[in-house]
N, C-alpha and C. Protein backbone atom coordinates (compact mmCIF):
# COMPACT_ATOMS: atom_id res chain seq x y z
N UNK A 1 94.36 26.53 90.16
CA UNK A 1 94.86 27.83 89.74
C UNK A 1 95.11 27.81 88.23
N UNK A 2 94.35 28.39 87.51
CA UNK A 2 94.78 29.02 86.18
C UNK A 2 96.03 30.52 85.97
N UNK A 3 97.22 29.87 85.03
CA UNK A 3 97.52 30.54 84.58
C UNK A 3 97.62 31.26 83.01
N UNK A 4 97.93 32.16 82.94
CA UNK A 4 97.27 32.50 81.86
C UNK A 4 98.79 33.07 80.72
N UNK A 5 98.95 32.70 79.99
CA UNK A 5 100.28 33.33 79.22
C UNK A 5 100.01 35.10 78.92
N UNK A 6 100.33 35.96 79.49
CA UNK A 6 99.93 37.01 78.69
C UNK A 6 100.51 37.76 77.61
N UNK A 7 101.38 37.17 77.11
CA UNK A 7 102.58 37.15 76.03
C UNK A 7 101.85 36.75 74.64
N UNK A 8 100.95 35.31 74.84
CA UNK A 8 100.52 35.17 73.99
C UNK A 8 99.13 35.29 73.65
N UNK A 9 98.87 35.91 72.46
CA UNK A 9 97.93 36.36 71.47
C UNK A 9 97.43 35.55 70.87
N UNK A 10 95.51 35.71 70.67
CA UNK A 10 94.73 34.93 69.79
C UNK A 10 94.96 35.29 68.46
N UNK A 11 95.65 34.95 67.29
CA UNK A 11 95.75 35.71 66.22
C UNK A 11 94.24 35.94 65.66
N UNK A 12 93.43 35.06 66.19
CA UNK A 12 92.00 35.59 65.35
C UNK A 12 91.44 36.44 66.02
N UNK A 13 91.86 36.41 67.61
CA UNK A 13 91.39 37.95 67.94
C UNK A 13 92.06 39.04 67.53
N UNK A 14 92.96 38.95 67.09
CA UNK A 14 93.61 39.91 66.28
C UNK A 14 93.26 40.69 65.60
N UNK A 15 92.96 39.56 64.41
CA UNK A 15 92.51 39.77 63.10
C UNK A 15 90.81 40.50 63.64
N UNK A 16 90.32 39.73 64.72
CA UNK A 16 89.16 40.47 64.54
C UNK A 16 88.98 41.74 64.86
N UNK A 17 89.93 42.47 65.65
CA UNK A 17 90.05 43.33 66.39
C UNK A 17 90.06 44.66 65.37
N UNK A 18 91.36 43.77 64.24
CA UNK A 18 91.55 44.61 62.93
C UNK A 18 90.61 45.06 62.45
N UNK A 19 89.77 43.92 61.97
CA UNK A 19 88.27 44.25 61.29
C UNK A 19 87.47 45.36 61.87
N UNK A 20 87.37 45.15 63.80
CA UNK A 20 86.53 45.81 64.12
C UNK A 20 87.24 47.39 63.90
N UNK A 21 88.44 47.36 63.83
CA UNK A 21 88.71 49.18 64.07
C UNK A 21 89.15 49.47 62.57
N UNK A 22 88.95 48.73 61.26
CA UNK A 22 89.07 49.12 60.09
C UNK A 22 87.87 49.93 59.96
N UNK A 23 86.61 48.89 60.72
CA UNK A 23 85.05 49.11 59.66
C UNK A 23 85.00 50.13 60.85
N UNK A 24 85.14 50.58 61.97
CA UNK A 24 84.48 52.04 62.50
C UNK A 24 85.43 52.91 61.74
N UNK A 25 86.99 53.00 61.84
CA UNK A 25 87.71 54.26 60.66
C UNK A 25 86.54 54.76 59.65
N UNK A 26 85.97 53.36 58.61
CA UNK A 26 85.59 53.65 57.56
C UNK A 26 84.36 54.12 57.78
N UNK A 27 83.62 53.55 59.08
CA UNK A 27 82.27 54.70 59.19
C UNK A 27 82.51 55.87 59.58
N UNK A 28 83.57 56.44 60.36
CA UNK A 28 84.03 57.36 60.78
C UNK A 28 84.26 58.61 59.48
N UNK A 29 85.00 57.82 58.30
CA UNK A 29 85.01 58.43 57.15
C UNK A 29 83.63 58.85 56.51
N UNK A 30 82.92 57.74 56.40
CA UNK A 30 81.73 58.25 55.57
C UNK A 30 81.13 59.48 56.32
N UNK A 31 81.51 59.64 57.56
CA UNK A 31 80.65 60.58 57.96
C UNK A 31 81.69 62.18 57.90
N UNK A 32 82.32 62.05 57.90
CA UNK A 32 83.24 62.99 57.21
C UNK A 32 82.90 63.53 56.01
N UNK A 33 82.72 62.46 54.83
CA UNK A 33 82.33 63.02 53.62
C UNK A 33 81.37 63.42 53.57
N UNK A 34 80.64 62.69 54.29
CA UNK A 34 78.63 63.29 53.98
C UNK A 34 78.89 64.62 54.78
N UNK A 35 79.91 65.07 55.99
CA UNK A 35 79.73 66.28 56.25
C UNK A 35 80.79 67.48 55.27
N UNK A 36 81.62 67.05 54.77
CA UNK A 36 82.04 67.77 53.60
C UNK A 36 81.31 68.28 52.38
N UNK A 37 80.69 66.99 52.18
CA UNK A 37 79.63 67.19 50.80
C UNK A 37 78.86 68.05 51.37
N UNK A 38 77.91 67.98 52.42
CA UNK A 38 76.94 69.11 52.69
C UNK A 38 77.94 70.55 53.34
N UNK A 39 79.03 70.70 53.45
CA UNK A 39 79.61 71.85 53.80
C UNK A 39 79.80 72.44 52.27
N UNK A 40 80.05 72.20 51.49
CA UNK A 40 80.32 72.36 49.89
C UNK A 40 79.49 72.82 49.25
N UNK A 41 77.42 72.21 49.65
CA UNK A 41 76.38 72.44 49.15
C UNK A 41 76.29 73.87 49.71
N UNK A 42 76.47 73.85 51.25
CA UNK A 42 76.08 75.15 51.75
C UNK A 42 77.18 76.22 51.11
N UNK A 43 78.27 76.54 50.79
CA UNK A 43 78.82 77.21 49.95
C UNK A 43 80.49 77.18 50.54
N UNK A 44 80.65 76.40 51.53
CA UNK A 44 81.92 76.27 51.81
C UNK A 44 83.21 76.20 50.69
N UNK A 45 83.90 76.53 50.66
CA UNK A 45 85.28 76.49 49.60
C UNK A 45 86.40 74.82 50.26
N UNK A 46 86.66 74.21 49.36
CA UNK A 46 87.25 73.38 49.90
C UNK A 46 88.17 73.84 50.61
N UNK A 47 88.75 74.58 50.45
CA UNK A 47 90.16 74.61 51.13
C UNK A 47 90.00 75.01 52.69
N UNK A 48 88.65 75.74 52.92
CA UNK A 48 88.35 75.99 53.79
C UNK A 48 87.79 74.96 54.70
N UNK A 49 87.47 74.07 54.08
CA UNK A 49 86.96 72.83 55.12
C UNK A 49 88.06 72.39 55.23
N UNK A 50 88.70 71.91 54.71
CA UNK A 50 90.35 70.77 54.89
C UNK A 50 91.26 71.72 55.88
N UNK A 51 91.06 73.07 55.71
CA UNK A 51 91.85 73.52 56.66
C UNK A 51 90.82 73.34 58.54
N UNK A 52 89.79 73.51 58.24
CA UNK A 52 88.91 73.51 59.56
C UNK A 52 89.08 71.86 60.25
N UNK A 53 88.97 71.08 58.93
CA UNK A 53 89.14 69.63 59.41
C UNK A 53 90.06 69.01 60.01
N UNK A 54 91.77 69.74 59.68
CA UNK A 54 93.17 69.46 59.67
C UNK A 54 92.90 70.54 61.24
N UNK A 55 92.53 71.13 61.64
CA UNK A 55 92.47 71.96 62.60
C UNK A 55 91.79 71.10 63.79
N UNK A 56 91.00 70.69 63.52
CA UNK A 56 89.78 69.79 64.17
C UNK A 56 90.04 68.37 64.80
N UNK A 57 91.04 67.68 63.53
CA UNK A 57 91.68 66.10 63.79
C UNK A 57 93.10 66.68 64.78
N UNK A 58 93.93 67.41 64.73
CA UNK A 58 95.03 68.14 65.50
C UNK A 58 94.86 68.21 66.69
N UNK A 59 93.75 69.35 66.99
CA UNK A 59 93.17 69.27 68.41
C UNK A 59 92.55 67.84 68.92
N UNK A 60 92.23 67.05 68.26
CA UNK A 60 91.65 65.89 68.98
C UNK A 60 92.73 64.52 69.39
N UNK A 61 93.60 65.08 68.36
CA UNK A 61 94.59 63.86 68.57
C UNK A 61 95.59 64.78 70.00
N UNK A 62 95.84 65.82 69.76
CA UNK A 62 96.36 66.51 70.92
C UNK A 62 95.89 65.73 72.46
N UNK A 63 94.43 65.95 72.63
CA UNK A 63 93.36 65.90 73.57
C UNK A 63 94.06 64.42 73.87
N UNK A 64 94.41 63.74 73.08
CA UNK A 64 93.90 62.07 73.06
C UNK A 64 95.57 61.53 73.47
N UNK A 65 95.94 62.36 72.85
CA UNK A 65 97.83 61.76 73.32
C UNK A 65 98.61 62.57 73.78
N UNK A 66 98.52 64.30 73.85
CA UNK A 66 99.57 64.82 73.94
C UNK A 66 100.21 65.84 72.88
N UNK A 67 100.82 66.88 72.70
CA UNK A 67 101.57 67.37 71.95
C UNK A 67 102.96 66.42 71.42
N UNK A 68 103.68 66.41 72.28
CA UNK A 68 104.79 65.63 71.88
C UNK A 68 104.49 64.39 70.85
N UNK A 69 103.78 64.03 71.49
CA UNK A 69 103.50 62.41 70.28
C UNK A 69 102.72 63.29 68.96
N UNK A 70 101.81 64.00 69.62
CA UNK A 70 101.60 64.42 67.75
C UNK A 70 102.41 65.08 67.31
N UNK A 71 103.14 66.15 67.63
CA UNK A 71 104.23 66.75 66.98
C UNK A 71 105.41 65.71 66.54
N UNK A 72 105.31 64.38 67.04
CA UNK A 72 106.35 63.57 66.67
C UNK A 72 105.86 62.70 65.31
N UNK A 73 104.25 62.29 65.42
CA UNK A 73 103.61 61.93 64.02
C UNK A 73 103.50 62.96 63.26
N UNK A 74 103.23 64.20 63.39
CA UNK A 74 103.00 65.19 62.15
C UNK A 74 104.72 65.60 61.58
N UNK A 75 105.25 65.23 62.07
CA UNK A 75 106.69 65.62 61.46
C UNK A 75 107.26 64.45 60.79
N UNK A 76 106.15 63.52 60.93
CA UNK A 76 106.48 62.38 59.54
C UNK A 76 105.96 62.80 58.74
N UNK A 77 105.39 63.30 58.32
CA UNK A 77 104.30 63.82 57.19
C UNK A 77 104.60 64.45 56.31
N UNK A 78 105.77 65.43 56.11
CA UNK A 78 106.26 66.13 54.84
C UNK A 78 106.80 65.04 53.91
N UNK A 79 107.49 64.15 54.46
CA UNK A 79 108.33 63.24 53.73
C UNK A 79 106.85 61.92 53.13
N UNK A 80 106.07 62.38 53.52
CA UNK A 80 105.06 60.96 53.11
C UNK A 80 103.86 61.88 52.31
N UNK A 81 103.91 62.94 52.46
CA UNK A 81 103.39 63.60 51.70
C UNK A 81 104.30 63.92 50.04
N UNK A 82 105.40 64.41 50.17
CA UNK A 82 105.98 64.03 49.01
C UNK A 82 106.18 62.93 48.38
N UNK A 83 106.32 61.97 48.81
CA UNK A 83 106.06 60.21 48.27
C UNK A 83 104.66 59.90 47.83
N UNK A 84 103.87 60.93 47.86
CA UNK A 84 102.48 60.44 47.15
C UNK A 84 101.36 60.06 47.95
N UNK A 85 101.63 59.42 49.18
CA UNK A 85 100.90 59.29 50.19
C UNK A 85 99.22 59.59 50.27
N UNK A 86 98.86 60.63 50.34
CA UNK A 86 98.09 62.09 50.16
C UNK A 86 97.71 62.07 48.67
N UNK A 87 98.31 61.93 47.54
CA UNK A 87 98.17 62.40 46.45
C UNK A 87 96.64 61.19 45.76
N UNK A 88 95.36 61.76 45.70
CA UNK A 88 94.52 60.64 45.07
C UNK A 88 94.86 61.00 43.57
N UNK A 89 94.87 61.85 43.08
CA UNK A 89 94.68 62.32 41.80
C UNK A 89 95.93 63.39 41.27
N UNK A 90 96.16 63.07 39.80
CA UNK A 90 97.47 63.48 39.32
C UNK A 90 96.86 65.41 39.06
N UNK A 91 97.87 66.01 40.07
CA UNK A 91 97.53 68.06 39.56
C UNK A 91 97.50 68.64 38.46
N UNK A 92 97.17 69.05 38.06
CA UNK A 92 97.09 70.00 36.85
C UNK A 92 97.77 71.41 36.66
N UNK A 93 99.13 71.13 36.33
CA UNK A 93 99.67 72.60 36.86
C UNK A 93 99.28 73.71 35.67
């Protein structure tokens, strides 16, 4: 009979695990931008995509967890949005 600890963790599966769900995020992103950039070419207004997109990631995270849990992550967000979070580039008032 094998027992098995299930408490304890391979840290390199860990780490690999990390890797694997960093590098899909980041393909996940590129494909975001390449569909922004071509929403932009076709004559889209930014604000109008970020709002369709912020509309789009909402409903999916909804789908995926629930209201409650996202209404409980999106109500971190004012306070991490004022800390810079969000901010790539300094505004131009």
């Amino acid at each position: 009979m094998v027992v098995t600890n299930v408490l304890h963790r391979d840290p390199t599966d860990e780490a690999e695990a990390f890797l694997r769900d960093r590098e899909a995020r980041n393909a996940a992103l590129r494909h975001i931008i390449e569909a922004w950039d071509e929403a932009l070419l076709s004559g889209v207004h930014p604000e109008q995509m970020a709002s369709a997109m912020l509309y789009a990631a909402i409903t999916e995270m909804v789908g995926a967890h629930g209201e409650a849990a996202v209404a409980d992550m999106i109500a971190g967000l004012p306070e991490r949005i004022r800390c810079g979070e969000y901010t790539l580039y300094e505004q131009r008032h």
